[in-house]
Each structure stands twice: as structure tokens, then as C-alpha cells.
PDB file of N, CA and C in Angstrom:
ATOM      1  N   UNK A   1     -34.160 -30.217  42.558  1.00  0.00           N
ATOM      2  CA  UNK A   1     -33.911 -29.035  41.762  1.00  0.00           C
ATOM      3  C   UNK A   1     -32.627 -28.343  42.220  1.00  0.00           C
ATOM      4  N   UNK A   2     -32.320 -28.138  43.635  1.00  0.00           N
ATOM      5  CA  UNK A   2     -31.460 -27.762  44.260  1.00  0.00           C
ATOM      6  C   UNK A   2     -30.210 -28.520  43.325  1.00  0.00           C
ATOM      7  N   UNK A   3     -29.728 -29.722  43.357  1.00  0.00           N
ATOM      8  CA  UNK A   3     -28.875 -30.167  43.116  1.00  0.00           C
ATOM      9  C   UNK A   3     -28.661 -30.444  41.542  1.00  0.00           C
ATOM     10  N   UNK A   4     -29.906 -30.137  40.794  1.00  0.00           N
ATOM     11  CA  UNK A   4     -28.975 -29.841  39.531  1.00  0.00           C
ATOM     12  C   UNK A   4     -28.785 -28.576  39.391  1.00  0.00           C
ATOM     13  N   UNK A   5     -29.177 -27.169  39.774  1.00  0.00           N
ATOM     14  CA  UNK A   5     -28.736 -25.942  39.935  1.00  0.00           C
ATOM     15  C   UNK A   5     -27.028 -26.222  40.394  1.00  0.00           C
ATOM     16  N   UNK A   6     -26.887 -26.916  41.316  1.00  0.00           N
ATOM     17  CA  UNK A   6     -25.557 -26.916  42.361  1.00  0.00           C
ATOM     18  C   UNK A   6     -24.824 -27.262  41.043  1.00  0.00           C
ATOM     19  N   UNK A   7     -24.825 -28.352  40.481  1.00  0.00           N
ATOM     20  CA  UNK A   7     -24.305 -29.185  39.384  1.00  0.00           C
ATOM     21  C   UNK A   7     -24.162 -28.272  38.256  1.00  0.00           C
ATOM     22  N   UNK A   8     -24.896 -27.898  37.715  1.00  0.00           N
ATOM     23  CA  UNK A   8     -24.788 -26.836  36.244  1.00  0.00           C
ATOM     24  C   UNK A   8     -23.751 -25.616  36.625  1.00  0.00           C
ATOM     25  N   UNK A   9     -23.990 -25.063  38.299  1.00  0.00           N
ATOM     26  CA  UNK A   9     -23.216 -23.699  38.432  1.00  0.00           C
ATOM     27  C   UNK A   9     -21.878 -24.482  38.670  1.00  0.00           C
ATOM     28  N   UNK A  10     -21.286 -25.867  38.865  1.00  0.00           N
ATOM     29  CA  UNK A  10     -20.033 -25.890  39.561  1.00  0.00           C
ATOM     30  C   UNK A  10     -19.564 -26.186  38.337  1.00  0.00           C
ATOM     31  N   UNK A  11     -20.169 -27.185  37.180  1.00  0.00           N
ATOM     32  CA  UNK A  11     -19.462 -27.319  35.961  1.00  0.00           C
ATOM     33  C   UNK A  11     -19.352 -26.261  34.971  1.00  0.00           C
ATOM     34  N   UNK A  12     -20.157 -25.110  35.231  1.00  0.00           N
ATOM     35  CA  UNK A  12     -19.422 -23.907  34.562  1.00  0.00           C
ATOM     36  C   UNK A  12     -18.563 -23.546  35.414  1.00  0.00           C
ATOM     37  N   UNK A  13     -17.883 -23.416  36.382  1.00  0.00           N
ATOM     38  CA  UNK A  13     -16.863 -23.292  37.212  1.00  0.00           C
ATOM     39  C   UNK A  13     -15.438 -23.942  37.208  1.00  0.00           C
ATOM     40  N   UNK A  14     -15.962 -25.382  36.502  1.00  0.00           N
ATOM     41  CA  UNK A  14     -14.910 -26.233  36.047  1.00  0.00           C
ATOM     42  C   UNK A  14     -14.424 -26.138  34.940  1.00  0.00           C
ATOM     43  N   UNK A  15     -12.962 -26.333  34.878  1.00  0.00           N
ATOM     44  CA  UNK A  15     -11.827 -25.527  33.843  1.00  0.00           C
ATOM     45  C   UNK A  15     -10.874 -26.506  34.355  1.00  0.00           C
ATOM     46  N   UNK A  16     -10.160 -27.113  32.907  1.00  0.00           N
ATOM     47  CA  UNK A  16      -8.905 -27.899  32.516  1.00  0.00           C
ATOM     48  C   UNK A  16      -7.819 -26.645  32.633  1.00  0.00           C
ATOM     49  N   UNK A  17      -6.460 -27.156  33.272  1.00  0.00           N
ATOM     50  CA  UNK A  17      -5.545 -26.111  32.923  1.00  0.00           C
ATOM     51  C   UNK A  17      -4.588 -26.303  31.690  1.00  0.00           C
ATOM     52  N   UNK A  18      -5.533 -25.024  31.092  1.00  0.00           N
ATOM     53  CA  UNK A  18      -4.523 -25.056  29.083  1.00  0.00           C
ATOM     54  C   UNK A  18      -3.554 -24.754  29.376  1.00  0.00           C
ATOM     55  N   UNK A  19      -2.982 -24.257  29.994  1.00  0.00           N
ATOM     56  CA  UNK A  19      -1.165 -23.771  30.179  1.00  0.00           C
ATOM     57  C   UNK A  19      -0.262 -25.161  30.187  1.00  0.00           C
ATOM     58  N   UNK A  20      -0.755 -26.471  30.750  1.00  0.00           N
ATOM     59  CA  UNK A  20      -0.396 -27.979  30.674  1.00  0.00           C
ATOM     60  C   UNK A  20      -0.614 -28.322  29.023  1.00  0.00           C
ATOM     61  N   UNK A  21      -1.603 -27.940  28.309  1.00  0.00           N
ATOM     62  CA  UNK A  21      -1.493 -28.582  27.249  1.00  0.00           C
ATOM     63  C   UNK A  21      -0.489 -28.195  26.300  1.00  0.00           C
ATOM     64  N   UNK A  22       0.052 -27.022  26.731  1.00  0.00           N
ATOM     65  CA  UNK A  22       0.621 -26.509  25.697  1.00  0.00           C
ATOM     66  C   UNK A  22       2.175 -26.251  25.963  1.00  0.00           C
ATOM     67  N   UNK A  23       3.268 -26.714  27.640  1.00  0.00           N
ATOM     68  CA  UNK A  23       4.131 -27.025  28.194  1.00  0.00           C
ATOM     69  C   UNK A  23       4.296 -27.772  29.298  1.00  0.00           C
ATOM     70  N   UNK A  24       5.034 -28.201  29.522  1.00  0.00           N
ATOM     71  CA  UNK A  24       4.951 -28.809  31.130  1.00  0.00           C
ATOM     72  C   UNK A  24       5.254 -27.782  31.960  1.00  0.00           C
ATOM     73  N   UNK A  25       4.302 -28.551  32.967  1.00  0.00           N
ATOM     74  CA  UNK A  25       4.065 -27.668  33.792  1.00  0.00           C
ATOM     75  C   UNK A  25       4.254 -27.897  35.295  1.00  0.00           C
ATOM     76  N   UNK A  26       4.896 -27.670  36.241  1.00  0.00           N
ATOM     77  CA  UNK A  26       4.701 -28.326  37.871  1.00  0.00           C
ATOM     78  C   UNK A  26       4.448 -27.657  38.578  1.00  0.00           C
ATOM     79  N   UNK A  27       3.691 -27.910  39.471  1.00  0.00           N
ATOM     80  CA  UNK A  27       3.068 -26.979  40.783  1.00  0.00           C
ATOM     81  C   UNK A  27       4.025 -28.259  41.898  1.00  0.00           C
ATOM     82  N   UNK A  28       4.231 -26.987  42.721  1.00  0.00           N
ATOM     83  CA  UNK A  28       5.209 -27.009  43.612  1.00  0.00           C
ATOM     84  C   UNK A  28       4.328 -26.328  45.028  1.00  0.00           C
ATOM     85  N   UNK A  29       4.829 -27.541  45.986  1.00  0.00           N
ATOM     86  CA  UNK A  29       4.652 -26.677  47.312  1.00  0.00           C
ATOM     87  C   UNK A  29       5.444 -25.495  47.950  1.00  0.00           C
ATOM     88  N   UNK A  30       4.317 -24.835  48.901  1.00  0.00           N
ATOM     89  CA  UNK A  30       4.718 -23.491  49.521  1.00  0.00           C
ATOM     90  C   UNK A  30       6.163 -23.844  49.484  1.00  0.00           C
ATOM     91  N   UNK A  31       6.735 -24.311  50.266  1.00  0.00           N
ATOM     92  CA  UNK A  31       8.147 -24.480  50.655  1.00  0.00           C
ATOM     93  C   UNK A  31       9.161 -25.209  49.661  1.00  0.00           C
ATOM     94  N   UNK A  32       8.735 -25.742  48.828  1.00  0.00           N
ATOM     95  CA  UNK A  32       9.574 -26.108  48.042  1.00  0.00           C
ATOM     96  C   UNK A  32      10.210 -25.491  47.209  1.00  0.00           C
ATOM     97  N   UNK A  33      11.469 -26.330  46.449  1.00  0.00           N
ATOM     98  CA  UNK A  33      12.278 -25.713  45.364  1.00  0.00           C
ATOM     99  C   UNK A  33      11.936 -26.501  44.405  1.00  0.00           C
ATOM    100  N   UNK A  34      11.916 -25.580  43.177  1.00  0.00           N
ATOM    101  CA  UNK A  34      12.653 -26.553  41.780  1.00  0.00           C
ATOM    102  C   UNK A  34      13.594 -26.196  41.163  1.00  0.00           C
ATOM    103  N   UNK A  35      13.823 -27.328  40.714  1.00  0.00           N
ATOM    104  CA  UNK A  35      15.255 -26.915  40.173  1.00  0.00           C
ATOM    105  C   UNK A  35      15.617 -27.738  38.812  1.00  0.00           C
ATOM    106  N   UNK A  36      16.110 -27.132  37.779  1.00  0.00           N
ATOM    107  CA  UNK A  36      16.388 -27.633  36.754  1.00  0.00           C
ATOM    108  C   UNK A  36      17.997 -28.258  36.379  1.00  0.00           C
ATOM    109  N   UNK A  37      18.449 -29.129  36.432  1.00  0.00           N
ATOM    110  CA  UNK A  37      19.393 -29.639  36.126  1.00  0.00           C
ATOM    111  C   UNK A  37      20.380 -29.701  34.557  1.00  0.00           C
ATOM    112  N   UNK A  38      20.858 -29.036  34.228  1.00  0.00           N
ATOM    113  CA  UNK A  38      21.861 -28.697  32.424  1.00  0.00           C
ATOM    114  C   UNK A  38      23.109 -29.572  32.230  1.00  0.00           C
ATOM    115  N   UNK A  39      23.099 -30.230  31.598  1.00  0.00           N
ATOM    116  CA  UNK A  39      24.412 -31.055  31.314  1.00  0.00           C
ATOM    117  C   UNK A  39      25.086 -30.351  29.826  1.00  0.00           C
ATOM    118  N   UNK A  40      26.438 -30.016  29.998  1.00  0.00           N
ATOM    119  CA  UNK A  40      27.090 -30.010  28.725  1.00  0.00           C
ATOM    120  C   UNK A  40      27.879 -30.464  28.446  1.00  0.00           C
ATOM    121  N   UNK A  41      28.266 -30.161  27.215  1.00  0.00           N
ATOM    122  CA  UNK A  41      30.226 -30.784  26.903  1.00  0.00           C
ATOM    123  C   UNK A  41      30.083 -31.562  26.265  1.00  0.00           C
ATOM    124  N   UNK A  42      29.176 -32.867  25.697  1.00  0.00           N
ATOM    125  CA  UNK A  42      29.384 -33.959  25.147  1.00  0.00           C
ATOM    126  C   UNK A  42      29.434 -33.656  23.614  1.00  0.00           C
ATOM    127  N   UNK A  43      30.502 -34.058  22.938  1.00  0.00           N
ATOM    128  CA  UNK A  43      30.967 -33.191  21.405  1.00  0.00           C
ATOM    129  C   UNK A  43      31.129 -34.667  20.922  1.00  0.00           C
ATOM    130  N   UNK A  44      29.953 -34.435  19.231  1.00  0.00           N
ATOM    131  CA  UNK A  44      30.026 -36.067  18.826  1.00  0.00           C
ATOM    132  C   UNK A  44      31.099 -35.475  17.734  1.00  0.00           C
ATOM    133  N   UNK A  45      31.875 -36.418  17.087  1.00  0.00           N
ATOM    134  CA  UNK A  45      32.524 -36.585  15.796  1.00  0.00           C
ATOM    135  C   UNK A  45      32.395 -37.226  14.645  1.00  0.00           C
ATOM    136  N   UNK A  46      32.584 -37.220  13.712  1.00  0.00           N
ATOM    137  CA  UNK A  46      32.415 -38.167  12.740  1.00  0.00           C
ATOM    138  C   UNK A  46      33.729 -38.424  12.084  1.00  0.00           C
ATOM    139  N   UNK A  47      34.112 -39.570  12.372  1.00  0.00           N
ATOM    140  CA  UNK A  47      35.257 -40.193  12.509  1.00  0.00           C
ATOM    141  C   UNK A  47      35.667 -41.503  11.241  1.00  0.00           C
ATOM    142  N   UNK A  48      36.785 -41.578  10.497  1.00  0.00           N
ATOM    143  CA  UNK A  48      37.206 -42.674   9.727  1.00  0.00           C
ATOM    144  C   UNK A  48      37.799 -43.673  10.857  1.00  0.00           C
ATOM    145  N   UNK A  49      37.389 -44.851   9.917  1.00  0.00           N
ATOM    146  CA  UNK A  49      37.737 -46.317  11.261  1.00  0.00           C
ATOM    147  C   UNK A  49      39.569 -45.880  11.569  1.00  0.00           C
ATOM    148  N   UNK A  50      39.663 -46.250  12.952  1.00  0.00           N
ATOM    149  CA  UNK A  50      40.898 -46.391  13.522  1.00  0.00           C
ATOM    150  C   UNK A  50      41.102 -44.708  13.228  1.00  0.00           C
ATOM    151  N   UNK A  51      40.439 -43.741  13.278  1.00  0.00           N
ATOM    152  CA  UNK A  51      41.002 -41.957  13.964  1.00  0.00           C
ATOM    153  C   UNK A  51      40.826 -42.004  15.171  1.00  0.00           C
ATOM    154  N   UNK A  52      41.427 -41.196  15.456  1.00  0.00           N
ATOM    155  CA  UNK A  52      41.119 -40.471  16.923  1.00  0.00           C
ATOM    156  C   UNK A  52      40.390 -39.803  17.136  1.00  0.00           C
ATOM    157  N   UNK A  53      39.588 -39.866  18.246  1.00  0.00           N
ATOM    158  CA  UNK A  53      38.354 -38.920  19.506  1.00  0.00           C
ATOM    159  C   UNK A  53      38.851 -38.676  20.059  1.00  0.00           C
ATOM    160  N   UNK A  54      38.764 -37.292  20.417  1.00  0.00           N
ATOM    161  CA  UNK A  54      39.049 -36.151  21.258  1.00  0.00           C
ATOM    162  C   UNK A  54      37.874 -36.125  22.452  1.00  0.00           C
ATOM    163  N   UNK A  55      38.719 -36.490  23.461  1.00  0.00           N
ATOM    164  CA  UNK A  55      37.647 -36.447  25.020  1.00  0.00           C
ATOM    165  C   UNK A  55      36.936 -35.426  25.046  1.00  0.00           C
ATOM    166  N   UNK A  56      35.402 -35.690  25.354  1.00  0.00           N
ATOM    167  CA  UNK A  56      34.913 -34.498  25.983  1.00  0.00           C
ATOM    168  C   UNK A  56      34.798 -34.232  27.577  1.00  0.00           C
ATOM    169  N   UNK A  57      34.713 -33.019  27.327  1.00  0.00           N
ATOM    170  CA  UNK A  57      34.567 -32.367  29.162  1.00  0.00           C
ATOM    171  C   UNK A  57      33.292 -32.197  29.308  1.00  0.00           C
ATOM    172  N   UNK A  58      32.366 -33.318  30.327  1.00  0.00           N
ATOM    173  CA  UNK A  58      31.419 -32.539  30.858  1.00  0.00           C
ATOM    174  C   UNK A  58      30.993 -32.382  31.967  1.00  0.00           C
ATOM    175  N   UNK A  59      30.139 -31.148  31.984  1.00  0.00           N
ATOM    176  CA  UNK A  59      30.024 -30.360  33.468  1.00  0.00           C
ATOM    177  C   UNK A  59      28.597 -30.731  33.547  1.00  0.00           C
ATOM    178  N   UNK A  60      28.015 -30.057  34.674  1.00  0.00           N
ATOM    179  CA  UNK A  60      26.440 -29.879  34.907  1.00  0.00           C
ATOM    180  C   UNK A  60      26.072 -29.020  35.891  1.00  0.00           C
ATOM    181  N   UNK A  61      24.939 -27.634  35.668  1.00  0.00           N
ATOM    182  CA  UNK A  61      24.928 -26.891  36.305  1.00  0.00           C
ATOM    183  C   UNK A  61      23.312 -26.365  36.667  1.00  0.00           C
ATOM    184  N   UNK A  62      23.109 -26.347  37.802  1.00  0.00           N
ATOM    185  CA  UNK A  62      21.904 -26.903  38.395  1.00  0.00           C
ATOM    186  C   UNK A  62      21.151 -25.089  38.925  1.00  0.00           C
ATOM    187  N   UNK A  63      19.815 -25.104  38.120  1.00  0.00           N
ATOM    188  CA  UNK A  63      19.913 -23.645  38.195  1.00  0.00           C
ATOM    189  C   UNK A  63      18.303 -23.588  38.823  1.00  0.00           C
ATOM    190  N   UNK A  64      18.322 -22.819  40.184  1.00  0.00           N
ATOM    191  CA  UNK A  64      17.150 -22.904  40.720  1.00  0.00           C
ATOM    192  C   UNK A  64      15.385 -21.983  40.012  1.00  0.00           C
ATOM    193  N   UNK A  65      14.721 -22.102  39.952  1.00  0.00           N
ATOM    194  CA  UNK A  65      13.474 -21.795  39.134  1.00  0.00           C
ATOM    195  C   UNK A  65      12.633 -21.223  39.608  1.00  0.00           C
ATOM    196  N   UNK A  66      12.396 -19.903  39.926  1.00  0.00           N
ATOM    197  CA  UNK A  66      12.047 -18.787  40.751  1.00  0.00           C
ATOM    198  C   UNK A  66      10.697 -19.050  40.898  1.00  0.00           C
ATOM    199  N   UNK A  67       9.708 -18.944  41.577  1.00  0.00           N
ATOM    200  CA  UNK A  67       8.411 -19.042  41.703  1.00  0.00           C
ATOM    201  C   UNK A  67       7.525 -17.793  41.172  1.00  0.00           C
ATOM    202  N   UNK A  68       6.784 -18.288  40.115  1.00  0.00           N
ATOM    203  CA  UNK A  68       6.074 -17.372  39.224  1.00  0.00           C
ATOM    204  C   UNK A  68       4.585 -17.980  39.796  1.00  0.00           C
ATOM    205  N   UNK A  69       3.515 -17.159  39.515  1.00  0.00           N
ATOM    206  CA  UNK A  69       2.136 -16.983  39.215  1.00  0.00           C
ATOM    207  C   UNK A  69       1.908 -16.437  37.606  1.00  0.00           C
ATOM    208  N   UNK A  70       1.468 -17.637  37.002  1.00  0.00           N
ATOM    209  CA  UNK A  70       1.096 -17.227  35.442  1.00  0.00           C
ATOM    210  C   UNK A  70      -0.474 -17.254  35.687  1.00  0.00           C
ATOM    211  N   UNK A  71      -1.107 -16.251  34.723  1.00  0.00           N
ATOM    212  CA  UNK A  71      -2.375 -15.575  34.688  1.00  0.00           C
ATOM    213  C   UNK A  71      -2.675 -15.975  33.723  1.00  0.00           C
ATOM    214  N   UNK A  72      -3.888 -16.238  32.625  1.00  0.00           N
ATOM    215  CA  UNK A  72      -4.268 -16.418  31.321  1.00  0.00           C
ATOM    216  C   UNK A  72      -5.749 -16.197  31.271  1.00  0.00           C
ATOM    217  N   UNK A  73      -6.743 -15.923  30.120  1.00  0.00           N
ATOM    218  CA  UNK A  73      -7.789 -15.772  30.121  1.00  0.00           C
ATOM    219  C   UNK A  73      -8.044 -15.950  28.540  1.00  0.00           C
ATOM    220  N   UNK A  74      -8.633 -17.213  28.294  1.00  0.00           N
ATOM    221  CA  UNK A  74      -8.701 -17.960  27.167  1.00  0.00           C
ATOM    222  C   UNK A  74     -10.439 -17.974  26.457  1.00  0.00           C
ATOM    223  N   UNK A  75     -10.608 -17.581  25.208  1.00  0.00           N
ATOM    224  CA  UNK A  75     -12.068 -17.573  25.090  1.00  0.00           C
ATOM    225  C   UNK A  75     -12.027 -18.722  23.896  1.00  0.00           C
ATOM    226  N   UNK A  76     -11.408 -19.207  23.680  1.00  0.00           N
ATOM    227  CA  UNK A  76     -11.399 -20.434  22.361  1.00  0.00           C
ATOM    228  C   UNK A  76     -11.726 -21.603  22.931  1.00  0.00           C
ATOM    229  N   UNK A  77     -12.008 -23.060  22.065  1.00  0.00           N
ATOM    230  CA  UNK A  77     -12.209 -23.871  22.720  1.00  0.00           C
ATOM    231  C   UNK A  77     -11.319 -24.832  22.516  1.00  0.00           C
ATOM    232  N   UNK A  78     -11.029 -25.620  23.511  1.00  0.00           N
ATOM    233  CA  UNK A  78      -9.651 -27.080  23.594  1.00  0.00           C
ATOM    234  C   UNK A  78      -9.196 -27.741  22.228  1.00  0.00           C
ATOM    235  N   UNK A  79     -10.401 -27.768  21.251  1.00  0.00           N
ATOM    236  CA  UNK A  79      -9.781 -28.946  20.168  1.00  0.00           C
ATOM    237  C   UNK A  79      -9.476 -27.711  19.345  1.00  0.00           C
ATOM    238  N   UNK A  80      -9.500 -26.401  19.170  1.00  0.00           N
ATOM    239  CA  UNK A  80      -8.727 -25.289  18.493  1.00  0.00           C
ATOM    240  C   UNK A  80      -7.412 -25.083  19.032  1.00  0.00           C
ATOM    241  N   UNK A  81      -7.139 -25.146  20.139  1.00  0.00           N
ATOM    242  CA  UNK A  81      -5.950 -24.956  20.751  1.00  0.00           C
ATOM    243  C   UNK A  81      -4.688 -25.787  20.388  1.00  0.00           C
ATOM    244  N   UNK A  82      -5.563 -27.322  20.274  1.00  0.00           N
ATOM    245  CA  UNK A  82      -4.538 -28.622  20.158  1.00  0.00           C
ATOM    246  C   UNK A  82      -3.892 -28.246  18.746  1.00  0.00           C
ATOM    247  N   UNK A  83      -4.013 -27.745  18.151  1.00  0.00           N
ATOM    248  CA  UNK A  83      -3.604 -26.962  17.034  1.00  0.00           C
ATOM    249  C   UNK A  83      -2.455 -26.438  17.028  1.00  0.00           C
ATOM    250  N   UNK A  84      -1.782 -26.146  18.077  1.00  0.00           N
ATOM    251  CA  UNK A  84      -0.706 -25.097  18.149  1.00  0.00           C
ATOM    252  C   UNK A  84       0.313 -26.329  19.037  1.00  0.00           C
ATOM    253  N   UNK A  85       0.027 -27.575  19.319  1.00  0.00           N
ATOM    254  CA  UNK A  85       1.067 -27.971  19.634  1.00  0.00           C
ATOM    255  C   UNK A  85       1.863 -28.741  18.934  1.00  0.00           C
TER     256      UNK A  85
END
């Protein structure tokens, strides 16, 4: 009896994280960084045979990703949600 009590209270306890279904998402250690990486500059043309392309310049600029705690409190259920992606 003990152990389906244990069982019923831990699977109401158990929770998928919806914030993944609906972006990516990474958990990161204490000490770590993340960091997102941006490439620009690449300029397409649409060109007649034998014109000229004009070089593009590109850069890339690497921008670190502050450590947040997101909160949520969801009363709907999963296959309503999948809805919105």
C-alpha cells in the first residue's frame, strides 16, 4: 500500500518542461557560459549570365546570454498547447 501511495504522490509531482516545447531551451551549469554566435554580411543578387557580384563583407559577433530563471504556471493540458507551435 505504502508504495502505491509513494507512486501516485510522485507522479502527480511529475511535470514535462512546456517552456522546451514551445523554444529551445538549455540549461547550463553553475559556472558556465552561453553564448550565441551572429553571422552577417552575406548579400545574395540576382544576376544576368556573365554580370558582376559585388563581394560581400562578413563579420560575426558573439554575444554572451545572461543567466535568467523563467517561472511559469500552466493549467491546460500538452495536446492543447501543441497548438501554438
Amino acid at each position: 500500500m505504502t508504495q502505491v501511495l509513494t507512486e501516485t504522490i510522485y507522479l502527480g509531482f511529475e511535470h514535462e518542461n512546456l517552456l522546451a516545447l514551445m523554444t529551445q531551451v538549455q540549461n547550463a551549469g553553475f559556472d558556465e557560459r552561453v553564448t550565441v554566435e551572429e553571422r552577417r554580411g552575406l548579400r545574395a543578387f540576382f544576376v544576368a549570365r556573365g554580370g558582376y557580384i559585388e563581394a560581400s563583407g562578413m563579420n560575426a559577433q558573439v554575444i554572451e546570454v545572461p543567466r535568467v530563471t523563467c517561472g511559469f504556471h500552466v493549467f491546460e493540458f500538452e495536446d492543447k498547447l501543441g497548438q501554438f507551435r
